[in-house]
Protein backbone atom coordinates (compact mmCIF):
# COMPACT_ATOMS: atom_id res chain seq x y z
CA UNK A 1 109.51 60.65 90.20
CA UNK A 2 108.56 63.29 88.37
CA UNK A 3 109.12 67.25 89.60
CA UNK A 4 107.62 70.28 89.03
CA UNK A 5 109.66 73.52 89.17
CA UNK A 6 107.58 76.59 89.44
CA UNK A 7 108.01 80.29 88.48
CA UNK A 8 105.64 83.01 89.96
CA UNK A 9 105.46 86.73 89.82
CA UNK A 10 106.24 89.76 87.17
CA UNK A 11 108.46 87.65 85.02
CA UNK A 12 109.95 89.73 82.56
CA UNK A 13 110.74 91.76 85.30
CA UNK A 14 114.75 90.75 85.04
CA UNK A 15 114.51 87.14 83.74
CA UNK A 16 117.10 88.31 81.14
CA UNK A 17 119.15 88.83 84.23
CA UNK A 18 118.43 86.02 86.29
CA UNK A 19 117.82 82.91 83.98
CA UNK A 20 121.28 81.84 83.47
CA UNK A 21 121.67 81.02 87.37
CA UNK A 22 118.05 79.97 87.13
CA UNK A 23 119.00 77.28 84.49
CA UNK A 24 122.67 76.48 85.42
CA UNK A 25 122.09 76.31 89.25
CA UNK A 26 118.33 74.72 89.61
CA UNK A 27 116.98 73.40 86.18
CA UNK A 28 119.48 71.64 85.06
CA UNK A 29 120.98 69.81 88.37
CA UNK A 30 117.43 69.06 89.12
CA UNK A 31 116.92 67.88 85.05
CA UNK A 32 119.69 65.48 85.72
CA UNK A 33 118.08 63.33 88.57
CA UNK A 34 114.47 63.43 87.66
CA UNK A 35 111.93 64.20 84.89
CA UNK A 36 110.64 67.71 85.42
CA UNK A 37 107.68 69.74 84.07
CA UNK A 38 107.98 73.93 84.21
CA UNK A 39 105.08 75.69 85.20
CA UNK A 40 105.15 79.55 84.86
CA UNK A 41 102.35 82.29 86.08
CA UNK A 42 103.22 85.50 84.78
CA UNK A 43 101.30 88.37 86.56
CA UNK A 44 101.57 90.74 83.24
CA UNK A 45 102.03 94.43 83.86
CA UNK A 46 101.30 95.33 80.37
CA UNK A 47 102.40 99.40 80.00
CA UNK A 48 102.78 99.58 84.07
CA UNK A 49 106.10 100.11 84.91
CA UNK A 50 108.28 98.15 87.48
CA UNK A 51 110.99 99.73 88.82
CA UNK A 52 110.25 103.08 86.88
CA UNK A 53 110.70 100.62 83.52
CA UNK A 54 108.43 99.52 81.17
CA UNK A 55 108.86 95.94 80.42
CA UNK A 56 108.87 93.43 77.63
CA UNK A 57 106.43 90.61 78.11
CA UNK A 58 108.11 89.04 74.83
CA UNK A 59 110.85 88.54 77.88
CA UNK A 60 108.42 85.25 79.47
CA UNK A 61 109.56 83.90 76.55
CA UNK A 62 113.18 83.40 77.82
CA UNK A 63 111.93 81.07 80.68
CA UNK A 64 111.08 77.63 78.63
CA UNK A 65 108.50 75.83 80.01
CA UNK A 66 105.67 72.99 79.52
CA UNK A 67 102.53 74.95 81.35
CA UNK A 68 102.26 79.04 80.71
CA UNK A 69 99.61 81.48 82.45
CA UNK A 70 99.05 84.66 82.71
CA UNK A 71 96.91 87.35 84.19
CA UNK A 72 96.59 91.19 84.28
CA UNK A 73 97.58 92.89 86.70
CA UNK A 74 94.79 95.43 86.07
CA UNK A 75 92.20 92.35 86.14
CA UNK A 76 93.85 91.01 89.78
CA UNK A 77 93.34 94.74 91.34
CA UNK A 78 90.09 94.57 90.83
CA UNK A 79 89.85 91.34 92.58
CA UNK A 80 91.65 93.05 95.62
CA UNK A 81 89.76 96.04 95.54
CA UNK A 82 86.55 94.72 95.82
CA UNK A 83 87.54 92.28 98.85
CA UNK A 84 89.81 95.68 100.84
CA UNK A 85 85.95 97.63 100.15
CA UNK A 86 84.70 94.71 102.42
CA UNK A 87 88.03 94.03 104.57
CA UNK A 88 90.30 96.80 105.67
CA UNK A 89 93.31 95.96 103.84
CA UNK A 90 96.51 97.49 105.82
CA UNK A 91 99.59 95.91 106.91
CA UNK A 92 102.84 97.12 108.68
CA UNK A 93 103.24 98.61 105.59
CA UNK A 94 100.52 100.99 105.53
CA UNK A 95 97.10 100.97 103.86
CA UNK A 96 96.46 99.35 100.74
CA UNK A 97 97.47 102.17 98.85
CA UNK A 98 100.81 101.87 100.00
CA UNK A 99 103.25 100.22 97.14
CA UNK A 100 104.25 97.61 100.27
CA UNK A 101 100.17 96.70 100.94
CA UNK A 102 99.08 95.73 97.12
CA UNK A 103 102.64 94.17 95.95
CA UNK A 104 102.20 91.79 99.21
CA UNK A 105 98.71 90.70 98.62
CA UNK A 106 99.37 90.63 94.42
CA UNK A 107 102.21 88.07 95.61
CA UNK A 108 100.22 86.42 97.22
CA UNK A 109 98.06 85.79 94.28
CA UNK A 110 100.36 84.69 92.43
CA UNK A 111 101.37 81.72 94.68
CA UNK A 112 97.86 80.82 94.88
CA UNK A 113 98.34 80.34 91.49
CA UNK A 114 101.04 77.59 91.53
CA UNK A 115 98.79 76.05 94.24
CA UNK A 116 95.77 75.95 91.78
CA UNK A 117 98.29 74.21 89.24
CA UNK A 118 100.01 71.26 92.08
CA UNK A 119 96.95 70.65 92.99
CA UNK A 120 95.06 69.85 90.06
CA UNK A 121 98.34 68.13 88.73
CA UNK A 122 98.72 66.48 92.47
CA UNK A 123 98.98 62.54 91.35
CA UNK A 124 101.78 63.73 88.92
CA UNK A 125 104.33 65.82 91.03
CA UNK A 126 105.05 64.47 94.54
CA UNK A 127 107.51 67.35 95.01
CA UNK A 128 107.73 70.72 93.54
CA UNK A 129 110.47 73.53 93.98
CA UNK A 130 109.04 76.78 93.53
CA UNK A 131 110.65 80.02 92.77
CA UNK A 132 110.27 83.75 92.06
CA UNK A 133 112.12 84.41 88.67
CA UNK A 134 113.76 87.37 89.94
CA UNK A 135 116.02 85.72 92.01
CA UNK A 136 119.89 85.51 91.31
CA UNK A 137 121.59 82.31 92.73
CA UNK A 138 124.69 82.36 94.04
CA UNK A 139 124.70 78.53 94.54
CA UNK A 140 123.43 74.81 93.19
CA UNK A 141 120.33 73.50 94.48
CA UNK A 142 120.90 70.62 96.95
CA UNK A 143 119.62 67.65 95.77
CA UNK A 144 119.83 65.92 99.18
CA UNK A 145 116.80 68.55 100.09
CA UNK A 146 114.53 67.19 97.80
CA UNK A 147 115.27 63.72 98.32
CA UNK A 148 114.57 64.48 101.81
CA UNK A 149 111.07 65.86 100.67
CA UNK A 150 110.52 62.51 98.74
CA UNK A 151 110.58 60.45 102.48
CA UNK A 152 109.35 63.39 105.15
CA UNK A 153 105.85 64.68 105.23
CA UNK A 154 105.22 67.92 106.74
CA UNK A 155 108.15 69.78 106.03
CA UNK A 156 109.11 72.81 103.65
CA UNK A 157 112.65 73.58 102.93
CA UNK A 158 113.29 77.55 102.35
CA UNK A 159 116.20 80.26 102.70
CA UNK A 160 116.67 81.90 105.40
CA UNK A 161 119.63 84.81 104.16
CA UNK A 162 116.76 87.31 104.09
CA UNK A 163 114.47 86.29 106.27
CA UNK A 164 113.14 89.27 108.39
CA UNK A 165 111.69 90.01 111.82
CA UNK A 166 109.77 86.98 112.93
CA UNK A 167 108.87 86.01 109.26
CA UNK A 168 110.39 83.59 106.87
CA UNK A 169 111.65 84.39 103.46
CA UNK A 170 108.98 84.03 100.89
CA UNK A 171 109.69 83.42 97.01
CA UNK A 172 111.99 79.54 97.44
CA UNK A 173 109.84 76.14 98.54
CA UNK A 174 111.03 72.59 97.72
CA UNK A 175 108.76 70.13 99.24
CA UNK A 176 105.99 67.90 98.25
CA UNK A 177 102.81 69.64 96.56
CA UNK A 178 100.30 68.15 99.42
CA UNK A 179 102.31 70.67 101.70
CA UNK A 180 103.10 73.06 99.23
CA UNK A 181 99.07 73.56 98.08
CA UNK A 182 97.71 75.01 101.58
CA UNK A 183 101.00 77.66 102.38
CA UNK A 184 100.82 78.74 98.87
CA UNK A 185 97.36 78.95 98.60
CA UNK A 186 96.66 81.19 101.80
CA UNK A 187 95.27 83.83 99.48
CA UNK A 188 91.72 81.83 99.23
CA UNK A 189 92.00 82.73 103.47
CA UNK A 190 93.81 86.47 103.15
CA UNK A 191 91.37 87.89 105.58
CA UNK A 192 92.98 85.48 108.78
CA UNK A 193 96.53 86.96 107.93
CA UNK A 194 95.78 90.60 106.46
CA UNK A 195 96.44 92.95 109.47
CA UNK A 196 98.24 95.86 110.60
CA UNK A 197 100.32 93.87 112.77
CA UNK A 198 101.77 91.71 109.57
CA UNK A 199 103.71 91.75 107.04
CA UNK A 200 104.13 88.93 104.08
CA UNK A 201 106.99 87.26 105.79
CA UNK A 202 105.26 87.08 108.97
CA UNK A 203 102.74 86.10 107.51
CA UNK A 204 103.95 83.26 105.44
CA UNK A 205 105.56 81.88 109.07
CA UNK A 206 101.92 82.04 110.03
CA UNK A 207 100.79 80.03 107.26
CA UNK A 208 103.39 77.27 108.01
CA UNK A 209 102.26 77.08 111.70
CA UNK A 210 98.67 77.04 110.88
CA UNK A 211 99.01 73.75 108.44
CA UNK A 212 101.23 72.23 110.72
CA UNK A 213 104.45 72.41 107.98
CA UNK A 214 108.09 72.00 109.59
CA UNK A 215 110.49 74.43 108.11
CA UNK A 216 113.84 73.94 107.51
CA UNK A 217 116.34 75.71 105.52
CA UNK A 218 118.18 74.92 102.16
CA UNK A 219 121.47 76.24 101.43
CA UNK A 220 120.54 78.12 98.85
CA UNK A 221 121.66 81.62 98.46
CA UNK A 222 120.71 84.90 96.46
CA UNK A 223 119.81 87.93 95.90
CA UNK A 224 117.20 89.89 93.67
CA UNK A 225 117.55 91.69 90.48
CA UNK A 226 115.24 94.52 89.91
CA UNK A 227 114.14 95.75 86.11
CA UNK A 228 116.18 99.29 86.84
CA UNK A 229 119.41 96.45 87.60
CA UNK A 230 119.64 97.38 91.17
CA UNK A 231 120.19 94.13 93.26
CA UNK A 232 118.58 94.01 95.92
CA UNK A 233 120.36 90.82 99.25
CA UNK A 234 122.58 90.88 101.95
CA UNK A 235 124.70 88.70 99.50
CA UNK A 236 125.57 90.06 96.19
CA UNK A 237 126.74 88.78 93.05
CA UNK A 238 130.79 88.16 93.19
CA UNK A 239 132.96 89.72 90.92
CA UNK A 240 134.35 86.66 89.31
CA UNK A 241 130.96 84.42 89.46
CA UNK A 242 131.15 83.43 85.29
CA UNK A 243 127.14 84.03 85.22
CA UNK A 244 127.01 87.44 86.34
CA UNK A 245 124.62 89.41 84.42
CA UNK A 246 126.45 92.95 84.07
């Protein structure tokens, strides 16, 4: 069986951070069971900054992989401004000029784009594990997780060490890309889920419900590196892990 492991998001954000536990903890433990293909989507930035940094795109190039795209972020604002003139765009964050509003729904994009790419590559990956590259893991992916996606239909394995207040924690799915496609694809429907009631991890919860997806949690841990080297989780990094970035 062949496996797709998917990156989404502002990669160059702090992949020069992050990749080491990327590749030592998921790539490679995965690589050794199964054939796998890397996807990326890299929602470029280009002079914006991220964490009050300006970023090097030359920095996707860390994150090997066998399928690269890419899209402005300037191009993708004007996608969401022209639906939020139509739709009031707020969440529990605010209006859509709040920084909480627009990162949510650019997000959300951004999965939609690794459901665009399992599902036209759906008779070659029966399982995908998807991931935001600015995660730092603590821990080994557990294989038994997706050879429990290979025999159970229905189900999407996740974190839960930051999941908040009746939501789920977005940015970490393993399960198989016929389940994946519709929860990561939710932006094609963003109107059901946009409200002022909402936020992303609510609304990912939503999502599951709504396709009928069982979710159960990995043991994966970790916690997020930001481009200014703040990390971000209820978990840090320990002193003594040997892939600690600084």
């Amino acid at each position: 069986m062949k496996i797709a492991i998917c990156f989404f998001g502002v990669v160059p954000r702090s992949i020069k951070w992050t990749y080491l536990s990327i590749l030592e903890r998921i790539i490679k433990p995965i690589k050794n069971k199964y054939k796998v293909d890397i996807y990326v989507f890299n929602m470029n930035v280009s002079d914006t900054k991220v964490d009050g940094v300006k970023l090097d795109q030359e920095n996707c190039k860390i994150l090997e992989c066998d399928f690269f795209e890419e899209r402005r972020q300037a191009n993708v604002n004007e996608d969401i401004n022209k639906f939020c003139s139509i739709y009031p765009c707020e969440m529990s964050y605010g209006s859509l000029s709040d920084k909480g509003t627009i990162n949510s729904i650019r997000t959300m994009y951004s999965e939609y784009r690794v459901g665009l790419f399992l599902e036209k590559h759906i008779d070659i990956y029966e399982v995908a594990v998807v991931i935001s590259p600015d995660f730092f893991f603590r821990n080994e992916i557990n294989i038994d997780d997706i050879e429990k996606c290979k025999v159970d239909s229905k189900v999407i394995y996740t974190t839960n060490n930051h999941d908040g207040i009746d939501g789920y924690t977005d940015g970490l799915y393993i399960g198989k890309s016929k389940d994946l496609i519709p929860v990561l694809k939710r932006y094609e429907i963003k109107e059901k889920y946009i409200s002022p009631k909402n936020n992303y991890e609510r609304i990912l919860k939503e999502s599951f419900t709504d396709n009928g997806i069982e979710r159960r949690i990995t043991n994966l841990e970790f916690c997020k590196i930001r481009a200014n080297k703040k990390i971000w989780g209820k978990k840090k990094i320990e002193k003594n892990d040997p892939l600690r970035p600084f």
